[in-house]
N, C-alpha and C. Protein backbone atom coordinates (compact mmCIF):
# COMPACT_ATOMS: atom_id res chain seq x y z
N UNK A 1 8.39 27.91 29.09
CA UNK A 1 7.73 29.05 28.50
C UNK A 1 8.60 29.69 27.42
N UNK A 2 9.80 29.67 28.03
CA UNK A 2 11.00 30.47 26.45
C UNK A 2 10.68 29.39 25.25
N UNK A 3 11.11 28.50 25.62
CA UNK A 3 10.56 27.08 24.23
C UNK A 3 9.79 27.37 23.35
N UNK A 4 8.62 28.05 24.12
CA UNK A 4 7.44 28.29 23.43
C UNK A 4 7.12 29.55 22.58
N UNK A 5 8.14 30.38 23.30
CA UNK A 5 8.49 31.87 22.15
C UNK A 5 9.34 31.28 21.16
N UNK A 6 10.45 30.68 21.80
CA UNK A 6 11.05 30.22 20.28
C UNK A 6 11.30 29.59 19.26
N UNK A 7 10.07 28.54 19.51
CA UNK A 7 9.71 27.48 18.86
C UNK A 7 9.03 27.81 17.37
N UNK A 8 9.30 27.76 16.38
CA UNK A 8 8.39 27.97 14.79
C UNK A 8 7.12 27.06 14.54
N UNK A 9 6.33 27.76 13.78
CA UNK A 9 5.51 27.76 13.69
C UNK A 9 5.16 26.03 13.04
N UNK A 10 4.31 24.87 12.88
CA UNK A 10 4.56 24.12 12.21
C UNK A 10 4.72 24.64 11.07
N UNK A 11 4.23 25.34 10.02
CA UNK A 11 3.84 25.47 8.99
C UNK A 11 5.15 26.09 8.23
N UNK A 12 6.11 27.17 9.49
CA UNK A 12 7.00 27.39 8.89
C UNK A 12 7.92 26.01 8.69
N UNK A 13 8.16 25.53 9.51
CA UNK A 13 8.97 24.22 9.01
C UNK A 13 8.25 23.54 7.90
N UNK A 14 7.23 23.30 7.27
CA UNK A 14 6.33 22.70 6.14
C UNK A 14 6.89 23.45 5.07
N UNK A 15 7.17 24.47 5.11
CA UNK A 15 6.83 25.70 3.76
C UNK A 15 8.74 25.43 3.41
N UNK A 16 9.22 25.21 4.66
CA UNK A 16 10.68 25.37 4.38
C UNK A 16 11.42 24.15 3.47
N UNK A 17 10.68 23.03 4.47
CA UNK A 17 10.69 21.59 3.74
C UNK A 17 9.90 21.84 2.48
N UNK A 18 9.45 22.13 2.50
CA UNK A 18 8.43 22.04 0.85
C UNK A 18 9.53 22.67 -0.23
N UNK A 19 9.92 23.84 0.07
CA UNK A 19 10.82 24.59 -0.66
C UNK A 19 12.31 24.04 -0.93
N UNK A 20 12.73 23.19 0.16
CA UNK A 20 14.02 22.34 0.03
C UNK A 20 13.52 21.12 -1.20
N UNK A 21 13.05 20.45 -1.10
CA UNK A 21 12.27 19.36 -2.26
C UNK A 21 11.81 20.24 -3.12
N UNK A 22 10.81 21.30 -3.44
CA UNK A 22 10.65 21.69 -4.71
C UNK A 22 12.27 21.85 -5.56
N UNK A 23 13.02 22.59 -4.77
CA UNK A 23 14.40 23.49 -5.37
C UNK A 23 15.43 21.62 -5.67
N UNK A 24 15.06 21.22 -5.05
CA UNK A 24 15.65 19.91 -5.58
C UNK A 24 15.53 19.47 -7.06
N UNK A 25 13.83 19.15 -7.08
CA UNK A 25 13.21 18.38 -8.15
C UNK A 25 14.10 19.57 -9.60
N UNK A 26 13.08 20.67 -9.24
CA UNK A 26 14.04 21.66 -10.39
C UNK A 26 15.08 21.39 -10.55
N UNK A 27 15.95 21.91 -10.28
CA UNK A 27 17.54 21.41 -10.43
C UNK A 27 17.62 20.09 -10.93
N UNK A 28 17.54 18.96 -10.29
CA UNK A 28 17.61 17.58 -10.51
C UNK A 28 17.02 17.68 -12.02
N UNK A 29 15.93 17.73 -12.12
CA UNK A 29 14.89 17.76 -13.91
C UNK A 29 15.52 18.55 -14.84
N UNK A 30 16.48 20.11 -14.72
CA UNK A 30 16.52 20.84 -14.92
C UNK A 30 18.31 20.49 -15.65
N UNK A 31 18.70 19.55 -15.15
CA UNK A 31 20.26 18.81 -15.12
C UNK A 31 19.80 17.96 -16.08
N UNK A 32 18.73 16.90 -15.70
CA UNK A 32 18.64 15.76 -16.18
C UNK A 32 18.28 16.34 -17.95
N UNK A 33 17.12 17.38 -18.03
CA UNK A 33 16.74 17.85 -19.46
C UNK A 33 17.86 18.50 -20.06
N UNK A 34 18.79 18.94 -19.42
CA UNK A 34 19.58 19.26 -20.71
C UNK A 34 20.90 18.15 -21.01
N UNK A 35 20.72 16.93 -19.94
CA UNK A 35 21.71 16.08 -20.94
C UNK A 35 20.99 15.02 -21.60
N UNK A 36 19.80 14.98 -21.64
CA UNK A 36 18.60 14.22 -22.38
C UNK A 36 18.04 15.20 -23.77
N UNK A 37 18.58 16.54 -23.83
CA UNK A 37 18.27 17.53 -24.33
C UNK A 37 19.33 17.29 -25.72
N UNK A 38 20.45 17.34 -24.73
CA UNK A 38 21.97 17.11 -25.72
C UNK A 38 22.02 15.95 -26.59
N UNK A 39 21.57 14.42 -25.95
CA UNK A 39 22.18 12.95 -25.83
C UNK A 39 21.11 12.49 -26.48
N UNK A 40 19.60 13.03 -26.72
CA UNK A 40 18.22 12.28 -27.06
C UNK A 40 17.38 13.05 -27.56
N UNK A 41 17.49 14.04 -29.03
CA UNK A 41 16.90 15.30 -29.06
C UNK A 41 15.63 14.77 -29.19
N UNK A 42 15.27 13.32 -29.79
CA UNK A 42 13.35 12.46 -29.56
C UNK A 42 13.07 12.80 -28.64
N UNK A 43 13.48 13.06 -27.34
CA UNK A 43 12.79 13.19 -25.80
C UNK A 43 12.11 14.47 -26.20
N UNK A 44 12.27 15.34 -27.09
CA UNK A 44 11.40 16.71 -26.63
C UNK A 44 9.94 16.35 -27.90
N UNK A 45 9.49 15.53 -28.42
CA UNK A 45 8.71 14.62 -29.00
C UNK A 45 7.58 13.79 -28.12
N UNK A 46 8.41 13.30 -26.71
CA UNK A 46 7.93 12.37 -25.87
C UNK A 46 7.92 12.33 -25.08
N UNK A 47 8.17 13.65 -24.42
CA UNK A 47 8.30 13.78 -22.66
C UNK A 47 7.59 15.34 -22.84
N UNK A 48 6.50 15.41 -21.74
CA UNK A 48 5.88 16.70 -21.90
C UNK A 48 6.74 17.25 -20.89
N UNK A 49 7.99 16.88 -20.12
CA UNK A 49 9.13 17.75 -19.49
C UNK A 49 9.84 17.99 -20.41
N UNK A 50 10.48 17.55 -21.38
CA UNK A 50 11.53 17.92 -22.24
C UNK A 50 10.78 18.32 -23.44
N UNK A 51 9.60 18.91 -23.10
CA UNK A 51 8.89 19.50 -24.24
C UNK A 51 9.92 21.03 -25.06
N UNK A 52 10.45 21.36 -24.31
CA UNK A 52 11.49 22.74 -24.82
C UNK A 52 12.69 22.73 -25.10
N UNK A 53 13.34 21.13 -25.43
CA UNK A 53 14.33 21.09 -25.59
C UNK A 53 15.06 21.06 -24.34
N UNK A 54 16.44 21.59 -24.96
CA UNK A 54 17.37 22.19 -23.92
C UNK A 54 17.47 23.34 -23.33
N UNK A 55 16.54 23.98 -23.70
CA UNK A 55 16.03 25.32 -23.37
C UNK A 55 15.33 26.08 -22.03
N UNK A 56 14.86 24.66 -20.95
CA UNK A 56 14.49 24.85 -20.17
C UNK A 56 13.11 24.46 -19.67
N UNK A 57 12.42 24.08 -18.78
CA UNK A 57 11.45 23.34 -18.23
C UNK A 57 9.91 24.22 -18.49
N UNK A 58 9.04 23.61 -19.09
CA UNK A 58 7.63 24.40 -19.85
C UNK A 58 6.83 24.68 -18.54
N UNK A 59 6.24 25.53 -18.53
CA UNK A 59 5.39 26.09 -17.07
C UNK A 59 4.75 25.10 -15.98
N UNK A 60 3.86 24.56 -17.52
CA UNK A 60 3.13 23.55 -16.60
C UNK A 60 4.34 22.52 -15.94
N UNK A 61 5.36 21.97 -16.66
CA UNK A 61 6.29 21.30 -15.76
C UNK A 61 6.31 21.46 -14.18
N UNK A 62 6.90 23.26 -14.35
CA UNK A 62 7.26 23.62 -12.72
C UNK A 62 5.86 23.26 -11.66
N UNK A 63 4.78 23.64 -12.51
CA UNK A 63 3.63 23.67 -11.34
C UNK A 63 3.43 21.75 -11.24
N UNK A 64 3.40 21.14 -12.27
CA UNK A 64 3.79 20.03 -11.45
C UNK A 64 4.36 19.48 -10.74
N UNK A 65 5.57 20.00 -10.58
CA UNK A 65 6.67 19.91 -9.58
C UNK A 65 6.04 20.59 -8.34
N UNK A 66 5.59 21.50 -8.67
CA UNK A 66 4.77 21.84 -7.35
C UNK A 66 3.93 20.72 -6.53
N UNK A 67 3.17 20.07 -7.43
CA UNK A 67 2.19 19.24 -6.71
C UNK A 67 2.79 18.12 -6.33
N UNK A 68 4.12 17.77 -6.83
CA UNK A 68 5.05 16.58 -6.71
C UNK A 68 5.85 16.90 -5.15
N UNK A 69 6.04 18.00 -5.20
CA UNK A 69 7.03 18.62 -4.09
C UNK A 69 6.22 18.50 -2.80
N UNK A 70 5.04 18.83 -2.93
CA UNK A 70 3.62 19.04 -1.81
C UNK A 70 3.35 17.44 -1.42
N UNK A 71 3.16 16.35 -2.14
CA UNK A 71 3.12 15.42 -2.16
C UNK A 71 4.35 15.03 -1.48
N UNK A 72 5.42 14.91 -1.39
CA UNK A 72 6.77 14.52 -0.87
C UNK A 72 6.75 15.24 0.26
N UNK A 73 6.74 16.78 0.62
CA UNK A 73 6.84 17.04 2.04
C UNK A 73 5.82 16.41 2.93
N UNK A 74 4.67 16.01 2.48
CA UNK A 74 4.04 16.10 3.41
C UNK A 74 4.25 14.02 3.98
N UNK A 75 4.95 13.03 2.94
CA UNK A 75 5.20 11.69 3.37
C UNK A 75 6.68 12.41 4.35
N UNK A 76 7.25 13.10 3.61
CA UNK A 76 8.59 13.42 4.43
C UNK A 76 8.02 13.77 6.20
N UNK A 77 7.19 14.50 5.99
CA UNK A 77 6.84 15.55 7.63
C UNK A 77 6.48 13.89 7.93
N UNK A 78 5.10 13.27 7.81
CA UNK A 78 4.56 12.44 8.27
C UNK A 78 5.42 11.12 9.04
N UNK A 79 6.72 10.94 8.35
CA UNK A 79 7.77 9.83 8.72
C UNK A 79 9.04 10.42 9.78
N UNK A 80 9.31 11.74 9.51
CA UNK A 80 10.28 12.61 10.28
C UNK A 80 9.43 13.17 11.41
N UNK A 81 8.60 13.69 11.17
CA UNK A 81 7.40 14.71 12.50
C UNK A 81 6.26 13.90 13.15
N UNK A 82 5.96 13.06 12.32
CA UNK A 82 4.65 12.61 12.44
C UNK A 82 4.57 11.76 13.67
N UNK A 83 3.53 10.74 14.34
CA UNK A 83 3.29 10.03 14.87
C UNK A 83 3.98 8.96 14.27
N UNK A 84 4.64 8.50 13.59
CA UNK A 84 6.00 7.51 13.17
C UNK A 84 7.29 7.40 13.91
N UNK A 85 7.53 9.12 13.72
CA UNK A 85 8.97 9.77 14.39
C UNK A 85 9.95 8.56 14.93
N UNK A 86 9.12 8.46 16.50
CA UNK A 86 9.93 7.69 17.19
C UNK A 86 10.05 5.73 17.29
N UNK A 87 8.37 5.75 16.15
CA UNK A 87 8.51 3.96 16.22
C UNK A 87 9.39 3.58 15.02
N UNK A 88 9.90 4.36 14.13
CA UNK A 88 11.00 3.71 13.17
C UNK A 88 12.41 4.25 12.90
N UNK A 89 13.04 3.21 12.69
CA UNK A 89 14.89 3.23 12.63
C UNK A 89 14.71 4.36 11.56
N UNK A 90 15.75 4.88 11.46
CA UNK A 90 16.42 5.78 10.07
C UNK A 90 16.39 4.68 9.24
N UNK A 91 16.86 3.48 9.19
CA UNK A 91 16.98 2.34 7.75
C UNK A 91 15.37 2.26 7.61
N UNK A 92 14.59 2.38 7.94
CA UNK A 92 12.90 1.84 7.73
C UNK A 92 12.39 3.10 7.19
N UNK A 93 12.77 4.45 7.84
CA UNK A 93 12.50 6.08 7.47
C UNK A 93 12.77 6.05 6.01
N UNK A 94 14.23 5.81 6.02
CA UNK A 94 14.89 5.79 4.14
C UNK A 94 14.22 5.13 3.18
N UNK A 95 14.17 4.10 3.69
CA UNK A 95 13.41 2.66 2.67
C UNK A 95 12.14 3.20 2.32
N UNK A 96 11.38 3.61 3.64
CA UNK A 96 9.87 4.31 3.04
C UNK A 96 9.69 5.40 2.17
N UNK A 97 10.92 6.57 2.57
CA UNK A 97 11.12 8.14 1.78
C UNK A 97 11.23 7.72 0.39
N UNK A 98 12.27 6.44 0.07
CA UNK A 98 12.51 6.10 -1.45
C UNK A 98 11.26 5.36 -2.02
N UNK A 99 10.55 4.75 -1.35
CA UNK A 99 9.01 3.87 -1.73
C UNK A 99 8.44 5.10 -2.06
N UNK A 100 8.11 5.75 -1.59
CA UNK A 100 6.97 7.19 -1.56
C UNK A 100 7.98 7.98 -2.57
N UNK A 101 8.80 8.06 -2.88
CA UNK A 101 9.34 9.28 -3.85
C UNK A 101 8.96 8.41 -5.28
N UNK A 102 9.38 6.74 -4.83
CA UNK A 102 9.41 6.20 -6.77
C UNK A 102 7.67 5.92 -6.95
N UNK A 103 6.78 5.84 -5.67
CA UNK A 103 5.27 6.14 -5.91
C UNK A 103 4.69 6.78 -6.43
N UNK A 104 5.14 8.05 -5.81
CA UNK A 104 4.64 9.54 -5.91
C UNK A 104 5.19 9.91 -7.17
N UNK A 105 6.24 9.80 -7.88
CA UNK A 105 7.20 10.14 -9.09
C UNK A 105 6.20 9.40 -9.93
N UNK A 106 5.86 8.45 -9.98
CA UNK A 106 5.12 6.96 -10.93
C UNK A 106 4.09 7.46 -11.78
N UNK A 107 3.23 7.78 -10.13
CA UNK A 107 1.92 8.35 -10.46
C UNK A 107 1.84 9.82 -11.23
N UNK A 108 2.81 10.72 -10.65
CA UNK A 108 2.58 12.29 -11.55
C UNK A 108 3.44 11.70 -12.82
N UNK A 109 3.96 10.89 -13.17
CA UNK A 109 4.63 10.69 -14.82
C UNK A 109 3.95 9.86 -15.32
N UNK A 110 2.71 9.39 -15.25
CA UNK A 110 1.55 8.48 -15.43
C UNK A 110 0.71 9.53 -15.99
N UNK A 111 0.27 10.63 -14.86
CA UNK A 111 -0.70 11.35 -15.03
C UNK A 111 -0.88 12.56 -16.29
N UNK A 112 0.66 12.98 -15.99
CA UNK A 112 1.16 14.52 -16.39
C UNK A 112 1.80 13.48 -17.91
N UNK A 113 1.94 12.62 -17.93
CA UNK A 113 2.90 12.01 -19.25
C UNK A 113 4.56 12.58 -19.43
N UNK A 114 4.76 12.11 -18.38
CA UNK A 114 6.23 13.10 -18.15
C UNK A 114 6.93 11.91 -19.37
N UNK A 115 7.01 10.83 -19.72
CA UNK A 115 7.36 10.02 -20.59
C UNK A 115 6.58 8.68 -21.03
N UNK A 116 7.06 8.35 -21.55
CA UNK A 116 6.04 6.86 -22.28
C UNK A 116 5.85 6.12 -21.46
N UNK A 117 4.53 5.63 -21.07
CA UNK A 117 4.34 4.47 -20.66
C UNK A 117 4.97 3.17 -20.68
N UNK A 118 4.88 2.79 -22.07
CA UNK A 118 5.48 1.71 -22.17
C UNK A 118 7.05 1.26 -22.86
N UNK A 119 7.77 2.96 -22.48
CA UNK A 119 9.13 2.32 -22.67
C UNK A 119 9.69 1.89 -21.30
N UNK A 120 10.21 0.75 -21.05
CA UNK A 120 10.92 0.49 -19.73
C UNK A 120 12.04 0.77 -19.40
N UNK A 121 12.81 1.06 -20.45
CA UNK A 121 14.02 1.88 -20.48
C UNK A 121 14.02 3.00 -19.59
N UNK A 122 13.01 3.84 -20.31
CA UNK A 122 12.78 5.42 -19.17
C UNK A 122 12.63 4.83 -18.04
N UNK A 123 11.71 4.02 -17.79
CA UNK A 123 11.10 4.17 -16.28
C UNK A 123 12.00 3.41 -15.65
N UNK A 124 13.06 2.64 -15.96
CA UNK A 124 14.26 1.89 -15.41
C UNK A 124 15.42 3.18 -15.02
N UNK A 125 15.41 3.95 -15.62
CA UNK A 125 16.38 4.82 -15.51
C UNK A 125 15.82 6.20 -14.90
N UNK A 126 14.35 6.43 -14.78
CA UNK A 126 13.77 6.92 -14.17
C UNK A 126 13.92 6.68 -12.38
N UNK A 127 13.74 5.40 -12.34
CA UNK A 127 13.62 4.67 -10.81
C UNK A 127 14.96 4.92 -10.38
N UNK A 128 16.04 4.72 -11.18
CA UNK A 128 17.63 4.95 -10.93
C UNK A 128 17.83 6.53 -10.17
N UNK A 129 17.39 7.37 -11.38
CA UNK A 129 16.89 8.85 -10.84
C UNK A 129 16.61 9.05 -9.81
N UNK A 130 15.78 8.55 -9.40
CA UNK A 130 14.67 8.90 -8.19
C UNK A 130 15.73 8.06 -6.99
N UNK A 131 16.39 6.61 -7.41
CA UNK A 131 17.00 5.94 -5.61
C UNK A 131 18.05 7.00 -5.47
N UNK A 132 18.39 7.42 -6.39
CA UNK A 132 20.08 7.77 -6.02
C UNK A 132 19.40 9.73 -5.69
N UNK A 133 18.67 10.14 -5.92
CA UNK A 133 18.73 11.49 -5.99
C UNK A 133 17.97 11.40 -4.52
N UNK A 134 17.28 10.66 -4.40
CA UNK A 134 16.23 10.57 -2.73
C UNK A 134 18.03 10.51 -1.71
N UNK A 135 18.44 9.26 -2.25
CA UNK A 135 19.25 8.85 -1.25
C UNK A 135 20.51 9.65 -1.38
N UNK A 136 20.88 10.93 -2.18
CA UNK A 136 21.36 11.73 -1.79
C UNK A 136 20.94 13.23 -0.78
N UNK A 137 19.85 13.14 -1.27
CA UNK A 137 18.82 14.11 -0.07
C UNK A 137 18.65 13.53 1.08
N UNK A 138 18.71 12.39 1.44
CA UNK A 138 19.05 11.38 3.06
C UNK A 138 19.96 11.45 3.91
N UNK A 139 21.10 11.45 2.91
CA UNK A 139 22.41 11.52 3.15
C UNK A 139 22.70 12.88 3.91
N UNK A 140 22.33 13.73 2.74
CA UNK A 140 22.81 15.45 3.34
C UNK A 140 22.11 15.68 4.41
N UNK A 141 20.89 14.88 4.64
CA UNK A 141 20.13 15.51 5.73
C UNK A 141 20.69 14.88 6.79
N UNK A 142 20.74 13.42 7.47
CA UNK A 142 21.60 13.12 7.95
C UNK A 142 22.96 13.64 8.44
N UNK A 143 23.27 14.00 7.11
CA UNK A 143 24.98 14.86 7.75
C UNK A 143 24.86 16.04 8.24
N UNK A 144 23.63 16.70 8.18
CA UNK A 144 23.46 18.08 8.26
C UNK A 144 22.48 18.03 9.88
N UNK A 145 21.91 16.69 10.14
CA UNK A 145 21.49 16.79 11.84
C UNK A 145 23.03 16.22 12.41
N UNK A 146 23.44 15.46 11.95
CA UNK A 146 24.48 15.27 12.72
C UNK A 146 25.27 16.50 13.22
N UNK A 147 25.99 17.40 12.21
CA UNK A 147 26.74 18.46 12.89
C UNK A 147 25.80 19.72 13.36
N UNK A 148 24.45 19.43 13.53
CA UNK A 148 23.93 20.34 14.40
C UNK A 148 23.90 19.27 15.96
N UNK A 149 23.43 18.17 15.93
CA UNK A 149 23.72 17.38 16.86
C UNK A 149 25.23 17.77 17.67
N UNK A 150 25.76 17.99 17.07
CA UNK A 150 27.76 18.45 17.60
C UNK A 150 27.44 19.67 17.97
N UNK A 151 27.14 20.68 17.37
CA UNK A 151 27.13 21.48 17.64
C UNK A 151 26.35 21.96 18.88
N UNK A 152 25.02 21.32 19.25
CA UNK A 152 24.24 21.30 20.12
C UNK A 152 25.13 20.73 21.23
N UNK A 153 25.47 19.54 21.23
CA UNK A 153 26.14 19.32 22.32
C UNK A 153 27.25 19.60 22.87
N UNK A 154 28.13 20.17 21.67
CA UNK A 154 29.40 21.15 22.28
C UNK A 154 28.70 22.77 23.03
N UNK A 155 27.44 23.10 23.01
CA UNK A 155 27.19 24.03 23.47
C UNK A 155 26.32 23.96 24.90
N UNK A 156 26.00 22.66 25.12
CA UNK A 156 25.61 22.28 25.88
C UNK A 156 26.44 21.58 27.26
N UNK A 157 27.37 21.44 26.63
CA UNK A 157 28.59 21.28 27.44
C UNK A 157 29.51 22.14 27.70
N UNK A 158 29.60 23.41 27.02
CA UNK A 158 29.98 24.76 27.25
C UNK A 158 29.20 24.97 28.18
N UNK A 159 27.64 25.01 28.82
CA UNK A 159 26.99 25.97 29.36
C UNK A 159 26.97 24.80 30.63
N UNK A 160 27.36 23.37 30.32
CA UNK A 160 27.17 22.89 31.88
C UNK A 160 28.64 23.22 32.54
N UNK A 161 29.73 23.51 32.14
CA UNK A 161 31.13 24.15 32.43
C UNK A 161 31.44 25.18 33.13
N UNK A 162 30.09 26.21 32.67
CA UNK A 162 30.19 27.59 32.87
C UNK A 162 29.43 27.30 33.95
N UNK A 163 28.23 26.84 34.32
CA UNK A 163 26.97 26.59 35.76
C UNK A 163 27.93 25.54 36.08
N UNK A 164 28.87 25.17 36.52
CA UNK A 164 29.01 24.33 37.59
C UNK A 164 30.17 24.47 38.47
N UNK A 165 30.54 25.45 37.86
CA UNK A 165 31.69 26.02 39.08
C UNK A 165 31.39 26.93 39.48
């Protein structure tokens, strides 16, 4: 019954995850446009993200990022929360998070024209973007259940110490 008072809401965990991946993508896009800003001043010509230069990300950008971010929490919840949870390894979890991020990335820079179609350059260095920035968000998360994992069980072994004498 306490579990159940102190358990959150799903939605708060959704909204939280949603907000960890939105604040990502920003940053990440937000890094990437101003050394594409500096290094390639054509990109603000050909990318409706680097439409402002170095100056900073154009409105509609962010709200795409919105729909990009919404799109990602909800493969993220579905593989971490979902009815998946317990039938796949962390190596099968990762492999899928990075399939679904360079999917999901594909399709909104297809749609939105985040860059040219048919340069392969971008979208080679795009895909680079997307393994290494997913698989640093894996990583931290990982490291970040682990020392709650420690932490849980150093407290859990505090409290069987204290009840058993």
């Amino acid at each position: 019954m306490d579990n159940e008072k102190t358990k959150k809401p799903y939605i708060t965990d959704f909204l939280r995850d949603f907000a960890k991946i939105f604040t990502m993508i920003v940053i990440i896009m937000s890094l990437t446009g101003k050394i594409i800003a500096n290094n390639y001043p054509d990109a603000q010509n050909t990318s409706s993200i680097f439409a402002l230069g170095g100056t900073g990300l154009p409105y509609s950008a962010i709200f795409q990022f919105i729909g990009l971010a919404l799109v990602l929490t909800i493969f993220s919840r579905v593989l971490f929360y979902g009815f998946l949870e317990e039938k796949l390894t962390y190596l099968w979890k990762f492999f899928l998070i990075v399939i679904s991020n360079l999917l999901s990335a594909s399709i909104f820079a297809i749609v939105f024209k985040w860059f040219p179609i048919d340069n392969m350059r971008v979208w080679l260095t795009a895909f680079l973007a997307i393994i290494i920035s997913s698989s640093i968000a894996i990583v931290l998360s990982i490291l970040f259940m682990t020392f709650e994992n420690r932490k849980y069980n150093k407290l859990l072994e505090n409290y069987k110490k204290r009840h058993s004498e």
